[in-house]
PDB file of N, CA and C in Angstrom:
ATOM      1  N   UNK A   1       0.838  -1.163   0.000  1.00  0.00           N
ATOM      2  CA  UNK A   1       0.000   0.000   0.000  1.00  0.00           C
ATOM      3  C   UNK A   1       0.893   1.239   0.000  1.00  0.00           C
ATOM      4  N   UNK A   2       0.716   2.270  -0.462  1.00  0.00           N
ATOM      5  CA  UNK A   2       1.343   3.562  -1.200  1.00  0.00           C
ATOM      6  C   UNK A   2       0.601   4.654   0.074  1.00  0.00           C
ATOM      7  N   UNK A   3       0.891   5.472   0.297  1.00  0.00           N
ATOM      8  CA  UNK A   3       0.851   6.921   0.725  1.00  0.00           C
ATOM      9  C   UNK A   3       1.616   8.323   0.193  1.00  0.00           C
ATOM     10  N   UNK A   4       0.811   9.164  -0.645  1.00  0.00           N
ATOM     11  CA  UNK A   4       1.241  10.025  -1.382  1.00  0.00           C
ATOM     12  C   UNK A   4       1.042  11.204  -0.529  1.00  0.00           C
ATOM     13  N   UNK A   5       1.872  12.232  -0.050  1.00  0.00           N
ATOM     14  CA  UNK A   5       1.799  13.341   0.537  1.00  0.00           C
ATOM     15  C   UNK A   5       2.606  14.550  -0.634  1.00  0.00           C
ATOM     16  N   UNK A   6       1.877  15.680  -0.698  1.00  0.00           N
ATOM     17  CA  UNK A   6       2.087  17.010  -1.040  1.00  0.00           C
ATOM     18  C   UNK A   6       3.447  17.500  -0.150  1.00  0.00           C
ATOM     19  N   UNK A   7       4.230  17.773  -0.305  1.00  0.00           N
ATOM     20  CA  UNK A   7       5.980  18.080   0.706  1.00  0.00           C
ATOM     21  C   UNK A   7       5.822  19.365   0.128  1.00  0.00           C
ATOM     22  N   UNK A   8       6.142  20.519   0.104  1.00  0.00           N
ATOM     23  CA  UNK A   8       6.327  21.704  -0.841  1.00  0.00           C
ATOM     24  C   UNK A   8       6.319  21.631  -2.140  1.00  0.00           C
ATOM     25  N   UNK A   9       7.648  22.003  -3.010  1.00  0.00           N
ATOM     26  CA  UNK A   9       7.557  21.064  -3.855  1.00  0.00           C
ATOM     27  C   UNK A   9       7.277  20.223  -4.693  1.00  0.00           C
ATOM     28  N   UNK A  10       7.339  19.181  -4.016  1.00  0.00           N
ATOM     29  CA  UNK A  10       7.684  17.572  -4.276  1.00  0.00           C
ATOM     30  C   UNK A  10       6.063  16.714  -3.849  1.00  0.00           C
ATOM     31  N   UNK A  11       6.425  15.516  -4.032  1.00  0.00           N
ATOM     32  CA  UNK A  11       5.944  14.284  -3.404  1.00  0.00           C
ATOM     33  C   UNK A  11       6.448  13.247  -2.417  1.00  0.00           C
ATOM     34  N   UNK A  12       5.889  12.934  -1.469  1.00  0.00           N
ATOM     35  CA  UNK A  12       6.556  12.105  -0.649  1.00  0.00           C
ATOM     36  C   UNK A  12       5.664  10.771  -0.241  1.00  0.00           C
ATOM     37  N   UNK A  13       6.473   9.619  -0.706  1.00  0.00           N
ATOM     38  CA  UNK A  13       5.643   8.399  -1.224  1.00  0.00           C
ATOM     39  C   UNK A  13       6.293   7.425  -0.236  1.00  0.00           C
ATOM     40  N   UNK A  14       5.321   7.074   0.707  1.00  0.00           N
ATOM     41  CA  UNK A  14       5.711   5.719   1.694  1.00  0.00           C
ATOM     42  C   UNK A  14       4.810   4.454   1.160  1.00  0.00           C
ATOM     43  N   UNK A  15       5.440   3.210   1.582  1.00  0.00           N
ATOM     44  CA  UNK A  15       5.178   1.852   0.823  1.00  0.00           C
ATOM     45  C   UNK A  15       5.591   0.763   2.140  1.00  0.00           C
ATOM     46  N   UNK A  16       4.442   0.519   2.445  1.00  0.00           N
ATOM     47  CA  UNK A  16       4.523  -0.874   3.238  1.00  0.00           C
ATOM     48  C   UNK A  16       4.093  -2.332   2.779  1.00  0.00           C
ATOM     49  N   UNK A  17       5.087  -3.267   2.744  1.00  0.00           N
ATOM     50  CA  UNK A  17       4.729  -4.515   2.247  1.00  0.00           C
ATOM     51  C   UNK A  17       4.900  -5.737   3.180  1.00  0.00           C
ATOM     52  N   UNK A  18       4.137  -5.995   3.920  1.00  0.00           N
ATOM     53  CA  UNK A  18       4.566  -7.477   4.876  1.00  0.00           C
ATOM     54  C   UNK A  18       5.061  -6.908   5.885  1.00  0.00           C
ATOM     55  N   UNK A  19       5.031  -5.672   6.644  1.00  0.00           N
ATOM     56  CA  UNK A  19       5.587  -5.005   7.300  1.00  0.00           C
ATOM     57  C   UNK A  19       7.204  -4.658   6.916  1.00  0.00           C
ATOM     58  N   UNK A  20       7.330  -4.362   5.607  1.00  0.00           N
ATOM     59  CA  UNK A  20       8.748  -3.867   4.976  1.00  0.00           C
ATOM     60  C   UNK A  20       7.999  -2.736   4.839  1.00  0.00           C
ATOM     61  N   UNK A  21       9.186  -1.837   5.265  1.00  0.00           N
ATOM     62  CA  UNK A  21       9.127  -0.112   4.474  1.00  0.00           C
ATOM     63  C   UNK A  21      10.041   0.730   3.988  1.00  0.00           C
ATOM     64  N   UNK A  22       9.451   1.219   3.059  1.00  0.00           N
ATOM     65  CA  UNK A  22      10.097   2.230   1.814  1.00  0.00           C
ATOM     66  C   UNK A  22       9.325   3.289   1.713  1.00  0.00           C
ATOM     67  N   UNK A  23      10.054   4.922   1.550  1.00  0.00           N
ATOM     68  CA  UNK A  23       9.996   5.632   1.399  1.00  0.00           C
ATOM     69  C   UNK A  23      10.967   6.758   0.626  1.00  0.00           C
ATOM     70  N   UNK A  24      10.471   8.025  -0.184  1.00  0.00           N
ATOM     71  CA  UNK A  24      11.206   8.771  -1.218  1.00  0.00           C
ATOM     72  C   UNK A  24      10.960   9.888  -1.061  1.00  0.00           C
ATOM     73  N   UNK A  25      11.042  10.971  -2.090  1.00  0.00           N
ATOM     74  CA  UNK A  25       9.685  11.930  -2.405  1.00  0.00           C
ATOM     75  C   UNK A  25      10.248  12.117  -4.214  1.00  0.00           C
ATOM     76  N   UNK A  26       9.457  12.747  -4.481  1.00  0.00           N
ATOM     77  CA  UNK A  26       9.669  12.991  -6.126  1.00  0.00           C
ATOM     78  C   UNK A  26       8.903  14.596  -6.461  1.00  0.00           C
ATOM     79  N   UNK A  27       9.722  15.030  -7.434  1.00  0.00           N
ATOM     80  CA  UNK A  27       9.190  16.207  -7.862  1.00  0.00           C
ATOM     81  C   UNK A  27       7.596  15.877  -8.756  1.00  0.00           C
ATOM     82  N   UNK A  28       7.089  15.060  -9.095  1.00  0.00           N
ATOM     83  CA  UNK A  28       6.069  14.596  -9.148  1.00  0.00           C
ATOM     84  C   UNK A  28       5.297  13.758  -9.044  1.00  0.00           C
ATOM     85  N   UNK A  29       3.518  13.451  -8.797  1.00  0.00           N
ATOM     86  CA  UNK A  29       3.149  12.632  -8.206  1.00  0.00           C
ATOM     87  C   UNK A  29       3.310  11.432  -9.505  1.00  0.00           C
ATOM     88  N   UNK A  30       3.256  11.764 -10.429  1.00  0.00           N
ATOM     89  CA  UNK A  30       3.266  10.513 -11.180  1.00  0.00           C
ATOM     90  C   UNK A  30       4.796   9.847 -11.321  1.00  0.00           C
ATOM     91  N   UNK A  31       5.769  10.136 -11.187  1.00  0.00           N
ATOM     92  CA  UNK A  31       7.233  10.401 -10.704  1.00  0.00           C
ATOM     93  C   UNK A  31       6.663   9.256  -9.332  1.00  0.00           C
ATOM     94  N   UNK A  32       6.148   9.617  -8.017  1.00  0.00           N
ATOM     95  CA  UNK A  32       6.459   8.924  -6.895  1.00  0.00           C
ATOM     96  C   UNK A  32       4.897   7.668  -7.268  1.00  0.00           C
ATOM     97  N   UNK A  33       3.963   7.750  -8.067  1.00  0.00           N
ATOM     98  CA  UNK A  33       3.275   6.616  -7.988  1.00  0.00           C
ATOM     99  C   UNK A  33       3.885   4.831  -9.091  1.00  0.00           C
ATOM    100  N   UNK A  34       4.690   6.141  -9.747  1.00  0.00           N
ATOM    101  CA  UNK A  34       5.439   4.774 -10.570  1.00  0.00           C
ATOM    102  C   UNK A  34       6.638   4.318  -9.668  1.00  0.00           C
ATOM    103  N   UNK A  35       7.477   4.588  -9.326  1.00  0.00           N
ATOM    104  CA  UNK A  35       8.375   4.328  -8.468  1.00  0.00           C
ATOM    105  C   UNK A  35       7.449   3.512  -7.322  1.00  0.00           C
ATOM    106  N   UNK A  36       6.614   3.608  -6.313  1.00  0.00           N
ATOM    107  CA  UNK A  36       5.664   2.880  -5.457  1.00  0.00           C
ATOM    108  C   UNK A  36       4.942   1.384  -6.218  1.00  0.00           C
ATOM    109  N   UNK A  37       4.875   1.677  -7.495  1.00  0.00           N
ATOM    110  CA  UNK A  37       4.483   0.576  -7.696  1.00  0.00           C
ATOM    111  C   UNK A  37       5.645  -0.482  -8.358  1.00  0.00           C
ATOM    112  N   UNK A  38       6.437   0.008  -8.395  1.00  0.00           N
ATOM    113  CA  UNK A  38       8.068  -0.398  -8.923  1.00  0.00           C
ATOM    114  C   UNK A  38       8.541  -1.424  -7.732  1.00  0.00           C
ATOM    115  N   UNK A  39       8.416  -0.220  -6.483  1.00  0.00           N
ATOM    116  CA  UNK A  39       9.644  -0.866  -5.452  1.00  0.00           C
ATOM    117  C   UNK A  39       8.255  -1.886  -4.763  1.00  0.00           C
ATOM    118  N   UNK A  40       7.291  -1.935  -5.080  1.00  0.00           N
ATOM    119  CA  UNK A  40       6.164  -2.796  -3.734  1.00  0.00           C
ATOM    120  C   UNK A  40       6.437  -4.133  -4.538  1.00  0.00           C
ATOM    121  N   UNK A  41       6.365  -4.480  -6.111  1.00  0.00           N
ATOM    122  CA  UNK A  41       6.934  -4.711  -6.904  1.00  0.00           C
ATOM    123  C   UNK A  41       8.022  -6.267  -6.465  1.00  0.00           C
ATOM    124  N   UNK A  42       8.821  -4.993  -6.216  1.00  0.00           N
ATOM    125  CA  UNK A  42      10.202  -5.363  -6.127  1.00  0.00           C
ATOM    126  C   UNK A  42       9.847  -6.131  -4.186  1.00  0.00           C
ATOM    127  N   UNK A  43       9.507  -5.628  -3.330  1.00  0.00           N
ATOM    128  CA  UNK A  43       9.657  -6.228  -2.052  1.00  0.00           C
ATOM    129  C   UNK A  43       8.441  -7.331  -1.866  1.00  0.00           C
ATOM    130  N   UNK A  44       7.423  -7.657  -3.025  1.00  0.00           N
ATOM    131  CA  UNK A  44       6.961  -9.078  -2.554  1.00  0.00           C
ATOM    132  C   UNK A  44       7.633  -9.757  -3.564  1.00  0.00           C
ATOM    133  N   UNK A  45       8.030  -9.521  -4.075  1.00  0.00           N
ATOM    134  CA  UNK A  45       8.761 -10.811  -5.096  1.00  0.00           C
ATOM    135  C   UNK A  45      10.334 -10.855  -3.901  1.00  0.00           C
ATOM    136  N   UNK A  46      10.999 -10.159  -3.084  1.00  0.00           N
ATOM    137  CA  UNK A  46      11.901 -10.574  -2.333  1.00  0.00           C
ATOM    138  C   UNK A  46      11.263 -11.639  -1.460  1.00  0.00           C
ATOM    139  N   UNK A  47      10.107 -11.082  -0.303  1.00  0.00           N
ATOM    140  CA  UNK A  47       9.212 -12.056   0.474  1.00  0.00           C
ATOM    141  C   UNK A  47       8.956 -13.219  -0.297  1.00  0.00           C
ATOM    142  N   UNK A  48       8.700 -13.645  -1.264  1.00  0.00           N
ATOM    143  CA  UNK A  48       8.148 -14.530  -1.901  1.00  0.00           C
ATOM    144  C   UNK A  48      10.108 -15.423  -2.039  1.00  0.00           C
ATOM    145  N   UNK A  49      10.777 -14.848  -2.204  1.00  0.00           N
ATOM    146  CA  UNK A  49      12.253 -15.606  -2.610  1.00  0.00           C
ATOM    147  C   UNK A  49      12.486 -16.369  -0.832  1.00  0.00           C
ATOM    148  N   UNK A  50      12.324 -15.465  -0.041  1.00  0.00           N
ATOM    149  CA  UNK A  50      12.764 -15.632   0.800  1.00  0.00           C
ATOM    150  C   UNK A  50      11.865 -16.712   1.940  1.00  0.00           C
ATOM    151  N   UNK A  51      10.709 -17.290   1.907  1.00  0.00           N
ATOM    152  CA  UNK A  51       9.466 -17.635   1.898  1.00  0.00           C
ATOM    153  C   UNK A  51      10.019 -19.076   1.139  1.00  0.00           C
ATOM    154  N   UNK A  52      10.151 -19.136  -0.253  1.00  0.00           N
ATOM    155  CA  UNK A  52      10.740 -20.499  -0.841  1.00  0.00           C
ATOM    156  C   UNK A  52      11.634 -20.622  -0.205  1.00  0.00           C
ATOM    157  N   UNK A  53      13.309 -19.894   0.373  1.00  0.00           N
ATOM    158  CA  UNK A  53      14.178 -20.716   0.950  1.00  0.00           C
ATOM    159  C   UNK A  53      13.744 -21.068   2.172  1.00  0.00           C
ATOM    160  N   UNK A  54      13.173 -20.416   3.089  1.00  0.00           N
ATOM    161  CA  UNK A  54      12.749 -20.781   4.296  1.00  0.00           C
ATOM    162  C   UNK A  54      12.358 -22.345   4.273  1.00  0.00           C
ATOM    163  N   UNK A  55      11.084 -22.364   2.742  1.00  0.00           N
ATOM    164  CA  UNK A  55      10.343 -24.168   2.724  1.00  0.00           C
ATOM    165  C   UNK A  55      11.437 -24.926   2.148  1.00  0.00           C
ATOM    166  N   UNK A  56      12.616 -24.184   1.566  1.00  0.00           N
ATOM    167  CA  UNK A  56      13.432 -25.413   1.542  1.00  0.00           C
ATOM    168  C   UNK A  56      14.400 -26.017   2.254  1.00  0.00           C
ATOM    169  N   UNK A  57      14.233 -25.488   3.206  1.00  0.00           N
ATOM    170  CA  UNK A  57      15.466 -25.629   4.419  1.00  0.00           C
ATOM    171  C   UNK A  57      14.722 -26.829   5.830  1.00  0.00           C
ATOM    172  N   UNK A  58      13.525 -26.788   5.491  1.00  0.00           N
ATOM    173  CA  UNK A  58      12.748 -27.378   5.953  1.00  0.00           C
ATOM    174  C   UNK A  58      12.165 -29.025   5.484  1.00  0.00           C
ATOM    175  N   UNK A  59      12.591 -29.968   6.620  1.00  0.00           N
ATOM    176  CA  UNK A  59      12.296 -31.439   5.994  1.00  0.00           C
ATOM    177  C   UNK A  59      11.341 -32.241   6.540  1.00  0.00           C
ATOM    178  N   UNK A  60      10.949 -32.832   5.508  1.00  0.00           N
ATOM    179  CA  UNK A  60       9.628 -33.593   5.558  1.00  0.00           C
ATOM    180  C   UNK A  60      10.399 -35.551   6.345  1.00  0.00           C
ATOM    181  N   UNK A  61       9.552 -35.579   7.560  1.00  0.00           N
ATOM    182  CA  UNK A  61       9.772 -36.768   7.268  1.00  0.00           C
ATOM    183  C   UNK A  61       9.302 -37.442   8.641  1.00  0.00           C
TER     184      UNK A  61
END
């Protein structure tokens, strides 16, 4: 989920995923909504890597 705030300026764009957080600002909002959907993106496909090694470290038996 994204949060877009007005800064002077700029934009300032926070991003929580799985309880991961990221934050920027950008001289525009379309500038900080592509970037938000870039990096949220980018941090469930890490959860998701990290999630498979976890089940593979793990034995059945």
């Amino acid at each position: 989920m994204a949060t877009f705030r007005k800064r002077g300026n700029g934009w300032r764009v926070e991003i929580c995923v799985d309880g991961e957080r990221d934050s920027t600002t950008f001289d525009s909002k379309a500038e900080a909504q592509a970037w938000a959907d870039k990096r949220s993106t980018e941090l469930r496909r890490a959860q998701r890597v990290q999630t498979t090694k976890e089940l593979g470290q793990k034995t059945l038996g």
